[in-house]
PDB file of N, CA and C in Angstrom:
ATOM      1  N   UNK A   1     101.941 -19.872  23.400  1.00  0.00           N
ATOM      2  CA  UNK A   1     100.899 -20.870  23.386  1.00  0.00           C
ATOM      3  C   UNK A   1     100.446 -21.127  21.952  1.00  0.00           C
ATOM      4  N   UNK A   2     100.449 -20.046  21.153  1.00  0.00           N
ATOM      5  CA  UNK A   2      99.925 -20.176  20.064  1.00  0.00           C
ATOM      6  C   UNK A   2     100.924 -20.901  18.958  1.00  0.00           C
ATOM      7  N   UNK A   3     101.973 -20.909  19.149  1.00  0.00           N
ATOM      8  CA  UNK A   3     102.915 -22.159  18.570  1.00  0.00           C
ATOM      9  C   UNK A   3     102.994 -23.240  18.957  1.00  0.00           C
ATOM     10  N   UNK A   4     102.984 -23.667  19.809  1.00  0.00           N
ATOM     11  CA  UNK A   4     102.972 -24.934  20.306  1.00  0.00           C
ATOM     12  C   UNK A   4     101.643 -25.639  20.104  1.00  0.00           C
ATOM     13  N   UNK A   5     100.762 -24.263  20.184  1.00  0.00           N
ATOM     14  CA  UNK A   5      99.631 -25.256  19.868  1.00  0.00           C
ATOM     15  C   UNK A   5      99.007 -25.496  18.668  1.00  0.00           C
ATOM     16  N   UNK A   6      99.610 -24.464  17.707  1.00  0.00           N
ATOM     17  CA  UNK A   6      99.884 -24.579  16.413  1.00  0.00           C
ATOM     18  C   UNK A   6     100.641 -25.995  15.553  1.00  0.00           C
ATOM     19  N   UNK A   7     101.468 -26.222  16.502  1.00  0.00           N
ATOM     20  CA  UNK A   7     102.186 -27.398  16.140  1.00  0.00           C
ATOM     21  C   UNK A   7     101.865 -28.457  16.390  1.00  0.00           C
ATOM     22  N   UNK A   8     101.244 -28.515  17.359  1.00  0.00           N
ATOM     23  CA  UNK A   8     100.421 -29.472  18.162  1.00  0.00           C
ATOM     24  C   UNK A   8      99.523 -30.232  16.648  1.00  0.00           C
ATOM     25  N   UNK A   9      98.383 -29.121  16.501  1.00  0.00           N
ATOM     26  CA  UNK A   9      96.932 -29.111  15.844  1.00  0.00           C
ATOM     27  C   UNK A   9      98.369 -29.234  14.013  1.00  0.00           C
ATOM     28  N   UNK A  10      98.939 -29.294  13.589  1.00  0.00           N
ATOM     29  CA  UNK A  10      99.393 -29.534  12.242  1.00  0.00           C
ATOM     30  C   UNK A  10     100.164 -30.965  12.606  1.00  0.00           C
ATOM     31  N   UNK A  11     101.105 -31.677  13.632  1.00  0.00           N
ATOM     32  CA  UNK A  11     101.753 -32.760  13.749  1.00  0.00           C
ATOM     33  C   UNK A  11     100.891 -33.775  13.860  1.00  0.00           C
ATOM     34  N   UNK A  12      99.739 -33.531  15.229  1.00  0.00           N
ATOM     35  CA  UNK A  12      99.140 -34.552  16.422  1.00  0.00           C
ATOM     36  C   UNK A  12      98.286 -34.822  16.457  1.00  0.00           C
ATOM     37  N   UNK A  13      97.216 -33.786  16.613  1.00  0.00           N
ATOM     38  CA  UNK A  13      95.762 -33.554  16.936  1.00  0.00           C
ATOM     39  C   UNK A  13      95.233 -32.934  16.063  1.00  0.00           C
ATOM     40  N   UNK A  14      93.743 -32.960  15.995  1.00  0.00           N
ATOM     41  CA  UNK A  14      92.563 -31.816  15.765  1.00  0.00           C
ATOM     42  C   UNK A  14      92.612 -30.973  16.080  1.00  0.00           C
ATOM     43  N   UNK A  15      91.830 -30.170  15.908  1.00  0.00           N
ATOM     44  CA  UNK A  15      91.658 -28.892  16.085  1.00  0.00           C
ATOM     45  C   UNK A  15      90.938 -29.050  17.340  1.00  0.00           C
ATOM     46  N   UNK A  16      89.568 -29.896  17.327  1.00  0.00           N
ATOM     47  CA  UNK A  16      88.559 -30.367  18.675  1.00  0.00           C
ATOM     48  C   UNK A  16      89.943 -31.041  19.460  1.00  0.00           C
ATOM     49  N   UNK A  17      90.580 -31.764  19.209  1.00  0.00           N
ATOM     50  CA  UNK A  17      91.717 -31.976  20.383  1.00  0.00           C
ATOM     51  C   UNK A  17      92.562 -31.464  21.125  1.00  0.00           C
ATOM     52  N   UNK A  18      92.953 -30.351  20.092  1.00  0.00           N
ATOM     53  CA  UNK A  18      93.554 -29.192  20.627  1.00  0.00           C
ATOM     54  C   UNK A  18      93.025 -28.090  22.238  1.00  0.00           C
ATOM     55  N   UNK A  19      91.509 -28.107  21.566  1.00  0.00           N
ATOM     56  CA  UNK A  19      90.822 -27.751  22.533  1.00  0.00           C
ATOM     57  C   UNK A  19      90.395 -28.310  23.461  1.00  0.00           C
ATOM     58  N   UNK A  20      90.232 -29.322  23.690  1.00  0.00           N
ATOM     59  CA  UNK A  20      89.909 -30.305  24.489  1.00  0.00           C
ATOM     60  C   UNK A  20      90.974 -30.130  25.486  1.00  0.00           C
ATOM     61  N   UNK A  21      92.408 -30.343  24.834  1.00  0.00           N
ATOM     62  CA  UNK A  21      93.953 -30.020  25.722  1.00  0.00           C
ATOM     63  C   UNK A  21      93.401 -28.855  26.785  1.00  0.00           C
ATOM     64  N   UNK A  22      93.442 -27.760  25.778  1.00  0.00           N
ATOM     65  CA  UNK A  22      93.355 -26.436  26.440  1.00  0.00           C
ATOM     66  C   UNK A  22      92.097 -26.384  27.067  1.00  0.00           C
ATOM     67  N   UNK A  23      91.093 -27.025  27.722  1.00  0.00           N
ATOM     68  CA  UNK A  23      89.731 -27.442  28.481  1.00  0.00           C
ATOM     69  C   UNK A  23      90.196 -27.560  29.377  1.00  0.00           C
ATOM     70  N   UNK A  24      90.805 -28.696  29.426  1.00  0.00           N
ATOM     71  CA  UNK A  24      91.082 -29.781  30.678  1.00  0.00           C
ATOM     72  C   UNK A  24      91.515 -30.871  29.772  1.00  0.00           C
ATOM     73  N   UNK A  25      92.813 -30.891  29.701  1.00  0.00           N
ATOM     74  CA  UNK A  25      94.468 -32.054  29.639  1.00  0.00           C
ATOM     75  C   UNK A  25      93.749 -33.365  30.005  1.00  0.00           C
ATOM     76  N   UNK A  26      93.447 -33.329  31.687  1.00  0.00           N
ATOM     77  CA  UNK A  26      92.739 -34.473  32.081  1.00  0.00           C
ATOM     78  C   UNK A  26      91.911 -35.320  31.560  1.00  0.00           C
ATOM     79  N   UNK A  27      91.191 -34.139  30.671  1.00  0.00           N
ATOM     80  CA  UNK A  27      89.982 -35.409  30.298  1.00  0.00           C
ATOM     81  C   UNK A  27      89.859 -35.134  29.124  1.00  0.00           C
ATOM     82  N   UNK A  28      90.906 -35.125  28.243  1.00  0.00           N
ATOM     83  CA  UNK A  28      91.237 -34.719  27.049  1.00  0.00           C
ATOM     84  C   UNK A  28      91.884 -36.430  26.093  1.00  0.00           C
ATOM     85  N   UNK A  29      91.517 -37.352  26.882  1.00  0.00           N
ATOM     86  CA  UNK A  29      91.769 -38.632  26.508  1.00  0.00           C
ATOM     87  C   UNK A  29      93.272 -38.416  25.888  1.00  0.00           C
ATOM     88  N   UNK A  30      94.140 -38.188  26.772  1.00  0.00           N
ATOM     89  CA  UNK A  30      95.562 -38.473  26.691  1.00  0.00           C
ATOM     90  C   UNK A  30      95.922 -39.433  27.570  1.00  0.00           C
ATOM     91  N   UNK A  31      97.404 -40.173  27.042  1.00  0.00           N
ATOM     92  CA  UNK A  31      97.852 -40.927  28.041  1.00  0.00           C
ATOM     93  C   UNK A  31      98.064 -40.860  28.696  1.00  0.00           C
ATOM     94  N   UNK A  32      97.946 -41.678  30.186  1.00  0.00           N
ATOM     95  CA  UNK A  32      98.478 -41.368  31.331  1.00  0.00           C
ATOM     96  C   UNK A  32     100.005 -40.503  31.539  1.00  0.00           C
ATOM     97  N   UNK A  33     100.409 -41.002  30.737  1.00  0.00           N
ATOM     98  CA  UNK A  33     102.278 -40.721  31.244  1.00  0.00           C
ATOM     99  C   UNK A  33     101.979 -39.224  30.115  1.00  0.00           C
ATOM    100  N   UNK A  34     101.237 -38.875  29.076  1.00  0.00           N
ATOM    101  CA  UNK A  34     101.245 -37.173  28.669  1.00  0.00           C
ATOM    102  C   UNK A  34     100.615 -36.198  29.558  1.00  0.00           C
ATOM    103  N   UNK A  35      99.885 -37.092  30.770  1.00  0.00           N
ATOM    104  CA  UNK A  35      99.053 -36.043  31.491  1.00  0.00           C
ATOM    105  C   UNK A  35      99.927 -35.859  32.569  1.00  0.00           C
ATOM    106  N   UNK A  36     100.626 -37.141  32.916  1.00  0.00           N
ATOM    107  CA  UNK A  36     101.973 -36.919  33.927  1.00  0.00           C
ATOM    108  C   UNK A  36     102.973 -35.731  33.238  1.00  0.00           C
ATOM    109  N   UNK A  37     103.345 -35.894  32.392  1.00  0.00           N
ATOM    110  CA  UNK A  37     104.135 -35.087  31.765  1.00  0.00           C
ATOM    111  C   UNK A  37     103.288 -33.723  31.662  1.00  0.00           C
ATOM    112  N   UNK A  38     102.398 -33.251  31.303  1.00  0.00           N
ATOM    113  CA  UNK A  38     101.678 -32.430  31.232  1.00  0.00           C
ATOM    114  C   UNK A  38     101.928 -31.302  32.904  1.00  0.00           C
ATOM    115  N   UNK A  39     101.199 -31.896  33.925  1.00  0.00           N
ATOM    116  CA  UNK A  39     100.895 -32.011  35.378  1.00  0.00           C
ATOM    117  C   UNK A  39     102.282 -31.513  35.820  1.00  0.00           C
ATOM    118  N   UNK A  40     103.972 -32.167  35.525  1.00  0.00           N
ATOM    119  CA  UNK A  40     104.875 -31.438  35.576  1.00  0.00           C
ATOM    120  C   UNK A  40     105.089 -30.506  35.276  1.00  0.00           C
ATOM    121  N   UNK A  41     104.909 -30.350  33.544  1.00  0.00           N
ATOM    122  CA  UNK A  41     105.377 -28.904  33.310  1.00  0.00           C
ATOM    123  C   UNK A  41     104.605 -27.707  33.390  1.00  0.00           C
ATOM    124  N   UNK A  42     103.113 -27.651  34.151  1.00  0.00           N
ATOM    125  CA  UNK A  42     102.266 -27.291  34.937  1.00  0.00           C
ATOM    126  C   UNK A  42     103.160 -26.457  35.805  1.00  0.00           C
ATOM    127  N   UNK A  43     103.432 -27.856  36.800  1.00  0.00           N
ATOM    128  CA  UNK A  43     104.061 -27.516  38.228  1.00  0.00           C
ATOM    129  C   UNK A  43     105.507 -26.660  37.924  1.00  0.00           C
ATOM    130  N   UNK A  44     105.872 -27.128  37.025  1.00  0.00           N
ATOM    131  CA  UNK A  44     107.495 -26.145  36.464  1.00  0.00           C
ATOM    132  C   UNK A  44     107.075 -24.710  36.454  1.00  0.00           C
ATOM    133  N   UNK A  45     105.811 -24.535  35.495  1.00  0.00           N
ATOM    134  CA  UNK A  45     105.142 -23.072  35.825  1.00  0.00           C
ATOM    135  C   UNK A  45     104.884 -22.395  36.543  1.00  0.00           C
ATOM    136  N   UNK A  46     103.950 -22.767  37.324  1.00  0.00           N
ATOM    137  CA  UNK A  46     103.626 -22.390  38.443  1.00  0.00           C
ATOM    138  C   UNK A  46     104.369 -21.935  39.554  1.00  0.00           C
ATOM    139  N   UNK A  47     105.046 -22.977  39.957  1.00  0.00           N
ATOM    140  CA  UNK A  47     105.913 -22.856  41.236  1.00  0.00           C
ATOM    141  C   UNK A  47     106.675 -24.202  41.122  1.00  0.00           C
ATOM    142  N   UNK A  48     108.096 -23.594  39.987  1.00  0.00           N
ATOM    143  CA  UNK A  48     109.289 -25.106  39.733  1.00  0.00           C
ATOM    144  C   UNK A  48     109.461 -24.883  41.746  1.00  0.00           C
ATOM    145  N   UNK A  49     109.721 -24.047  42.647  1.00  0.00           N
ATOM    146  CA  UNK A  49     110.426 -25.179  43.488  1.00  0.00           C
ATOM    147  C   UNK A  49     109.196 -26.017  44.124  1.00  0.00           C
ATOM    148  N   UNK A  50     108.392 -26.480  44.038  1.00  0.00           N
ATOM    149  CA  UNK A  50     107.429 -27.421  44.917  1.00  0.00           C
ATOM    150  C   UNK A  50     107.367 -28.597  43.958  1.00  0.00           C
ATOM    151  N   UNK A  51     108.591 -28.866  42.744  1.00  0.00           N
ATOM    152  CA  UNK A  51     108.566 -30.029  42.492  1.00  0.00           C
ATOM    153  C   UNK A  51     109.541 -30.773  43.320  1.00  0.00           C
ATOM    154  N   UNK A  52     109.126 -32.291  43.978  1.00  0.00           N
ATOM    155  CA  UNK A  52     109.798 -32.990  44.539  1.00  0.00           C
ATOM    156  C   UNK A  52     110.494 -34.211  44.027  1.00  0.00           C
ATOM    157  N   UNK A  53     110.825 -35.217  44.785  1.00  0.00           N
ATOM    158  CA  UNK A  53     111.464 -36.200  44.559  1.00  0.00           C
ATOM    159  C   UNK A  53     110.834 -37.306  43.650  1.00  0.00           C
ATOM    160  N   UNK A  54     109.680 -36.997  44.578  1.00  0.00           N
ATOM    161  CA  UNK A  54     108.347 -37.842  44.402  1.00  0.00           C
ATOM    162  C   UNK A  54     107.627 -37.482  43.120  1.00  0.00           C
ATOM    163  N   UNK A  55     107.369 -36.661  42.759  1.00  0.00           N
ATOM    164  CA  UNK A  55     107.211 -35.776  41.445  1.00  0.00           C
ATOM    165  C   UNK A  55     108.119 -36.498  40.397  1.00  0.00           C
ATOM    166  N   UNK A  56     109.719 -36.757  40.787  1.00  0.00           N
ATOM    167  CA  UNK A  56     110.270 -37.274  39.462  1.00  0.00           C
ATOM    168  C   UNK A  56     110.354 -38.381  39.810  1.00  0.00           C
ATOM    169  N   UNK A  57     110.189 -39.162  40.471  1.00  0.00           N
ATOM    170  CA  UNK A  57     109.937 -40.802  40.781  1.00  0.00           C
ATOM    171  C   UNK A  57     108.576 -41.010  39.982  1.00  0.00           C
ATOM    172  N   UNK A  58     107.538 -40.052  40.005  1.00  0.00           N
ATOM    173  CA  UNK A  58     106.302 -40.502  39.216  1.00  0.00           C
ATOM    174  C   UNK A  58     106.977 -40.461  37.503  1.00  0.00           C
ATOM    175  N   UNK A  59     107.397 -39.748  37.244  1.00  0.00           N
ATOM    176  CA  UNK A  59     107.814 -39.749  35.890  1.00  0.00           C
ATOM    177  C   UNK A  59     109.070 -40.823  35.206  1.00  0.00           C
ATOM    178  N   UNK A  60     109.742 -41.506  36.344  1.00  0.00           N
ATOM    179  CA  UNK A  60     110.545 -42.674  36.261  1.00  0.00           C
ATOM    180  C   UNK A  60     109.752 -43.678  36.014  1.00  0.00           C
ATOM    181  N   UNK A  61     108.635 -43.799  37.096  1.00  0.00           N
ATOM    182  CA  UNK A  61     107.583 -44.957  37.158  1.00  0.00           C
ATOM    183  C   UNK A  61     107.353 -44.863  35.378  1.00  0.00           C
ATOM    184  N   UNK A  62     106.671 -44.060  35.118  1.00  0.00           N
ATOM    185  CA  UNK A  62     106.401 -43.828  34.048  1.00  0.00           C
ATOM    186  C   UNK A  62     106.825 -44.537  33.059  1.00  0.00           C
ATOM    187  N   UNK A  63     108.028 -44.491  33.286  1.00  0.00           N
ATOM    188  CA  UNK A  63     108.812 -45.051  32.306  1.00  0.00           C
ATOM    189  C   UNK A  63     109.908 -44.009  31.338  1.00  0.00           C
ATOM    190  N   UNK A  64     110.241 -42.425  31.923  1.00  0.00           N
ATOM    191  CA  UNK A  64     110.834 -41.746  31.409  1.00  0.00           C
ATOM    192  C   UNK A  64     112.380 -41.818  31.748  1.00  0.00           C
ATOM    193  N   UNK A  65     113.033 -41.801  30.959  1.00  0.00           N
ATOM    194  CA  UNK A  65     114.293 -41.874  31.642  1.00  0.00           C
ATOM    195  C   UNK A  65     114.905 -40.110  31.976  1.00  0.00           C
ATOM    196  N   UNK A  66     115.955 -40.049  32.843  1.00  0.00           N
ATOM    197  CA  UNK A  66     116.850 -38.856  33.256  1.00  0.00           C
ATOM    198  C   UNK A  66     116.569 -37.944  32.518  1.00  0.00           C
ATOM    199  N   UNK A  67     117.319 -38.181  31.337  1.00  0.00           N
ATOM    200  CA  UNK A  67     117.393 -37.267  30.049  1.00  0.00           C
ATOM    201  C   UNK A  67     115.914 -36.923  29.492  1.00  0.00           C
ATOM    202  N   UNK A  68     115.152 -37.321  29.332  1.00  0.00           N
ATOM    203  CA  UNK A  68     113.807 -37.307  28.755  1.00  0.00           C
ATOM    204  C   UNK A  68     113.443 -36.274  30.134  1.00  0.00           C
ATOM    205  N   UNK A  69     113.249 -36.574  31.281  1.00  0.00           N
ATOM    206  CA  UNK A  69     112.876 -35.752  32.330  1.00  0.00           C
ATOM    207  C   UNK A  69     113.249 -34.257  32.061  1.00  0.00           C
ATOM    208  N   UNK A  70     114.765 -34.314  32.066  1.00  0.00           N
ATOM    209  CA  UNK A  70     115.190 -32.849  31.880  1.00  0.00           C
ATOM    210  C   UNK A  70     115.191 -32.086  30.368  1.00  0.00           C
ATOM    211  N   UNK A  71     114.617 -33.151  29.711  1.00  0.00           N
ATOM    212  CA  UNK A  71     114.200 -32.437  28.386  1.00  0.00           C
ATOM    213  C   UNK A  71     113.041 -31.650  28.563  1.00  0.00           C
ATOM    214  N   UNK A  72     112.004 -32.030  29.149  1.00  0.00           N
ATOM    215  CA  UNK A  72     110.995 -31.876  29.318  1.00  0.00           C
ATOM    216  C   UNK A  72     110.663 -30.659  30.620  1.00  0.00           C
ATOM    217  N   UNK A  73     111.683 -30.651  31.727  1.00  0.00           N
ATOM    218  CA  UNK A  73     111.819 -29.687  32.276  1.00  0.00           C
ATOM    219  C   UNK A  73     112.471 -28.351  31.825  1.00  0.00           C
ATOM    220  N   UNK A  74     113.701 -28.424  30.933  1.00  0.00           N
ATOM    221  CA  UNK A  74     114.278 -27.856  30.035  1.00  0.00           C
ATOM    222  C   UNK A  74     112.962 -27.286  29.030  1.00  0.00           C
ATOM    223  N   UNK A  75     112.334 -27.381  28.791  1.00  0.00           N
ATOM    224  CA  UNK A  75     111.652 -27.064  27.689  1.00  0.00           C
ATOM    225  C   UNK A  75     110.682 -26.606  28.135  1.00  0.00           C
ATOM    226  N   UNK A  76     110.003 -26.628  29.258  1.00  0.00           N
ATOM    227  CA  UNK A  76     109.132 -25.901  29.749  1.00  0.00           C
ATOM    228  C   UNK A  76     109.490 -24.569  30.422  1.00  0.00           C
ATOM    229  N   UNK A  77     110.813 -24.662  30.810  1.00  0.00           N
ATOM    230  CA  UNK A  77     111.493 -23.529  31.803  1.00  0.00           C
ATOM    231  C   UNK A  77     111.906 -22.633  30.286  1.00  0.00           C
ATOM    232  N   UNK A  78     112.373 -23.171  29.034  1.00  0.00           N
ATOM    233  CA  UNK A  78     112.137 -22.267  27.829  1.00  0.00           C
ATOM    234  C   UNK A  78     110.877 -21.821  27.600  1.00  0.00           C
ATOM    235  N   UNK A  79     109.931 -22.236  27.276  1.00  0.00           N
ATOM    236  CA  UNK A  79     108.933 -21.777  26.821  1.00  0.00           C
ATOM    237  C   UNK A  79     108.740 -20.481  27.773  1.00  0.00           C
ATOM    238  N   UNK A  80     108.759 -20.646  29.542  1.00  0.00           N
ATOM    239  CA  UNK A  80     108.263 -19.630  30.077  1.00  0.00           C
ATOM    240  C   UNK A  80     108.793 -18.581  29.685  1.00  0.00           C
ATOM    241  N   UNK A  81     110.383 -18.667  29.826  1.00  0.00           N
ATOM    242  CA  UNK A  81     111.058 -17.701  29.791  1.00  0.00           C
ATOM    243  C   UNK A  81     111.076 -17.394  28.817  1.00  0.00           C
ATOM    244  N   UNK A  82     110.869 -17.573  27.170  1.00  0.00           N
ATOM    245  CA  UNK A  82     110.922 -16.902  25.906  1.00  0.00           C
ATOM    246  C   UNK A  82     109.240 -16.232  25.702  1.00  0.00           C
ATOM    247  N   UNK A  83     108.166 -17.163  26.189  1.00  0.00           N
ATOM    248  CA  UNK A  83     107.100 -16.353  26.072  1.00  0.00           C
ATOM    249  C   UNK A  83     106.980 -14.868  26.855  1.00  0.00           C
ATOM    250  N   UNK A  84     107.932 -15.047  28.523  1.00  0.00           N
ATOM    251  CA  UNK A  84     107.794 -13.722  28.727  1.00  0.00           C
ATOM    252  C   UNK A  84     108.040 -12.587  28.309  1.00  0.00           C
ATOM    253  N   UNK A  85     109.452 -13.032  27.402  1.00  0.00           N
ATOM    254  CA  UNK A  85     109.969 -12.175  26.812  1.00  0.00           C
ATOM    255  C   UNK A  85     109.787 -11.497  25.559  1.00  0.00           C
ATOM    256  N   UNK A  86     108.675 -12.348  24.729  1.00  0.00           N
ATOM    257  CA  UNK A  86     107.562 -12.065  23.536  1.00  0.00           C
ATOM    258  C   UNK A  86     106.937 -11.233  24.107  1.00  0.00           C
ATOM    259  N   UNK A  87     105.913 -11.204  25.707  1.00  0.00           N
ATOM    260  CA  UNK A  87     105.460 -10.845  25.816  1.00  0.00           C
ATOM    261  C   UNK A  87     105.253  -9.468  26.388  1.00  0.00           C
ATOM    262  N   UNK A  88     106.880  -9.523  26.992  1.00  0.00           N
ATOM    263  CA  UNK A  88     107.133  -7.909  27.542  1.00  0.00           C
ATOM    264  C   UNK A  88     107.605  -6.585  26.561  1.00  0.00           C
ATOM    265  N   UNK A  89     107.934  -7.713  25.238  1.00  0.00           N
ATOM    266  CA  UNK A  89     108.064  -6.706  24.047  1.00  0.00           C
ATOM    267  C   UNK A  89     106.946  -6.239  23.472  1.00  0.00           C
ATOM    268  N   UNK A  90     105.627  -6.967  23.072  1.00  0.00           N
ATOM    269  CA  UNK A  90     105.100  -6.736  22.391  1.00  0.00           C
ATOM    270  C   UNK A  90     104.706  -7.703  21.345  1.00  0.00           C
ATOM    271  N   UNK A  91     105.389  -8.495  21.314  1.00  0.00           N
ATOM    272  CA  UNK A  91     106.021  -9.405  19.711  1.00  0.00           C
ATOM    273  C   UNK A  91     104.511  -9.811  19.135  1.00  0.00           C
ATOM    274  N   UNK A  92     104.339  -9.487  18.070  1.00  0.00           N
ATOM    275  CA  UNK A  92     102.843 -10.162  17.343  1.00  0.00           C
ATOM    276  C   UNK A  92     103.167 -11.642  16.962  1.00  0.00           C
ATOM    277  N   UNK A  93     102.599 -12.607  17.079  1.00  0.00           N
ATOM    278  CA  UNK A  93     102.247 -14.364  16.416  1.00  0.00           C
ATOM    279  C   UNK A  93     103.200 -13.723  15.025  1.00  0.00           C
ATOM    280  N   UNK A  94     103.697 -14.731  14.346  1.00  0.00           N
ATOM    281  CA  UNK A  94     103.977 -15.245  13.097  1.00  0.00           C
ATOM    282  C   UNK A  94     102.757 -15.250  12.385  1.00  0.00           C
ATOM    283  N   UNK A  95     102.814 -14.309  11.160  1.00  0.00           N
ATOM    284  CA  UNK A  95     101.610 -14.426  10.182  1.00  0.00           C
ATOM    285  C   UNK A  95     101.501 -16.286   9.670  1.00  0.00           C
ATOM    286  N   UNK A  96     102.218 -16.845   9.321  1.00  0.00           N
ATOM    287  CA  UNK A  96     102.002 -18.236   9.298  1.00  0.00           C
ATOM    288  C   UNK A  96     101.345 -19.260   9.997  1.00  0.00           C
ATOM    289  N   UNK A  97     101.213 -18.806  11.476  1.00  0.00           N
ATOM    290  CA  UNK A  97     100.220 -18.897  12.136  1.00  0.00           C
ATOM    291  C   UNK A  97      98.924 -18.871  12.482  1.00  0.00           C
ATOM    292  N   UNK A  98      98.597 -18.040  11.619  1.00  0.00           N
ATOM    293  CA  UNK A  98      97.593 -17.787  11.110  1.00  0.00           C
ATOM    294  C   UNK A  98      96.438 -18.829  10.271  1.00  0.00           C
ATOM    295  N   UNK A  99      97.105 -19.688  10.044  1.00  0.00           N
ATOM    296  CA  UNK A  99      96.665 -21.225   8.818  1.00  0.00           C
ATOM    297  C   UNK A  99      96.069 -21.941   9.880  1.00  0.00           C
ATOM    298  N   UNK A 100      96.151 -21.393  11.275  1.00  0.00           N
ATOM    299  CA  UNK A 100      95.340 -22.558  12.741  1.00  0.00           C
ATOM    300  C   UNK A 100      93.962 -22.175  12.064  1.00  0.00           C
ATOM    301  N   UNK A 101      93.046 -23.347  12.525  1.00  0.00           N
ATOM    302  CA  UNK A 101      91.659 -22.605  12.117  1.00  0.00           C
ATOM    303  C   UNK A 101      91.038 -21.320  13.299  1.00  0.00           C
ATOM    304  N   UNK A 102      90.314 -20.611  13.013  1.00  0.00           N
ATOM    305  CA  UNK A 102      89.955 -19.726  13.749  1.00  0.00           C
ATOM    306  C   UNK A 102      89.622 -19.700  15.015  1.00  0.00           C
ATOM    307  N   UNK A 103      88.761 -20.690  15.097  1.00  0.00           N
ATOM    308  CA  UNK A 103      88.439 -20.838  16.684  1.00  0.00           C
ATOM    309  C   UNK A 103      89.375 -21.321  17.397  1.00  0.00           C
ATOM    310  N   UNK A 104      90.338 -22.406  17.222  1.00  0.00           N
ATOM    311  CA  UNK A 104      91.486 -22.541  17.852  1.00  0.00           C
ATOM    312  C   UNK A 104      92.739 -21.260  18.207  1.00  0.00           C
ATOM    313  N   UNK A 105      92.623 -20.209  16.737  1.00  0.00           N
ATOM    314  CA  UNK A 105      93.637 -19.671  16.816  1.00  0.00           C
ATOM    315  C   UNK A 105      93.201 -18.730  18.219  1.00  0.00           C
ATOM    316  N   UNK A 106      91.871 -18.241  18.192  1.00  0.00           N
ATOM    317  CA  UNK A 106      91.431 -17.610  19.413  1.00  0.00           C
ATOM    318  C   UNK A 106      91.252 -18.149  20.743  1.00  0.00           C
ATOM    319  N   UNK A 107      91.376 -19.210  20.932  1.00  0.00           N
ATOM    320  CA  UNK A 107      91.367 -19.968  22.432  1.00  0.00           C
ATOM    321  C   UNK A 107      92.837 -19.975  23.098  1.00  0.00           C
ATOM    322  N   UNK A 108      93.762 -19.993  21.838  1.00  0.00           N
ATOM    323  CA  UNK A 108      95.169 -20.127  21.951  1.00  0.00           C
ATOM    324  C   UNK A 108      95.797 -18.845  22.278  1.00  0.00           C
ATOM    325  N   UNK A 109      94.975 -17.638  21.645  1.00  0.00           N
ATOM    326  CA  UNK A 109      95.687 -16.173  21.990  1.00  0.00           C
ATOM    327  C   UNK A 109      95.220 -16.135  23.361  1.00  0.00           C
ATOM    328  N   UNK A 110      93.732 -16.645  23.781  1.00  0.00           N
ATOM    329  CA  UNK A 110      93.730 -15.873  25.086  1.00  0.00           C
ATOM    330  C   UNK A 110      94.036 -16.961  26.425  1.00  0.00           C
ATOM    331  N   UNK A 111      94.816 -18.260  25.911  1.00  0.00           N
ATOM    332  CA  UNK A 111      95.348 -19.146  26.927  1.00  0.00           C
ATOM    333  C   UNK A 111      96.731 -18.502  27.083  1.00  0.00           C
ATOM    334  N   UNK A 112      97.218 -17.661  26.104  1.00  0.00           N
ATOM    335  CA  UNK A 112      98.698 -17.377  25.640  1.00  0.00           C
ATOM    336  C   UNK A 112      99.699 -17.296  27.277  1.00  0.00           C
TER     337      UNK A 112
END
């Protein structure tokens, strides 16, 4: 969490945006189709099989194509699986990481 949202808060956003994300996505004045996108890779977390048909028909609507879909599923099914694996080791953040401002960097360790 703390990279991504690291990357996030140096590419995209604020720091207050950042947090806002990590609040509630919803009302974090993102676009519709990032909160769709969001809301998926949610559901990828949680429980990937209860995504449906209908689930990727919303993200067509959208306007995403195939490839963009499975990028985006692809990349969430990484994140889980490499954060678990940070996390069953032990692995400490990247000292470079460290350059988040403080209060973010702490909302981000304990969303991790």
């Amino acid at each position: 969490m703390l990279a991504h949202g690291a990357v996030l808060r140096k590419n995209f956003f604020t720091a207050e945006q950042v947090l806002a994300i990590l609040e509630d996505y919803h009302q974090a004045c993102l676009d519709p189709v990032e909160v769709d996108l969001m809301d998926f890779a949610t559901q990828i977390t949680r429980d990937a099989g209860s995504v449906t048909p209908e689930g990727i028909r919303k993200l067509r609507a959208d306007g995403l194509s195939d490839a963009e879909i499975l990028d985006v599923t692809l990349a969430a099914a990484a994140r889980n699986f490499f954060s678990r694996v940070l996390d069953a080791l032990g692995t400490e953040p990247d000292a470079s990481l460290r350059e988040t401002e403080p209060e973010l960097w702490q909302r981000l360790m304990e969303a991790g």
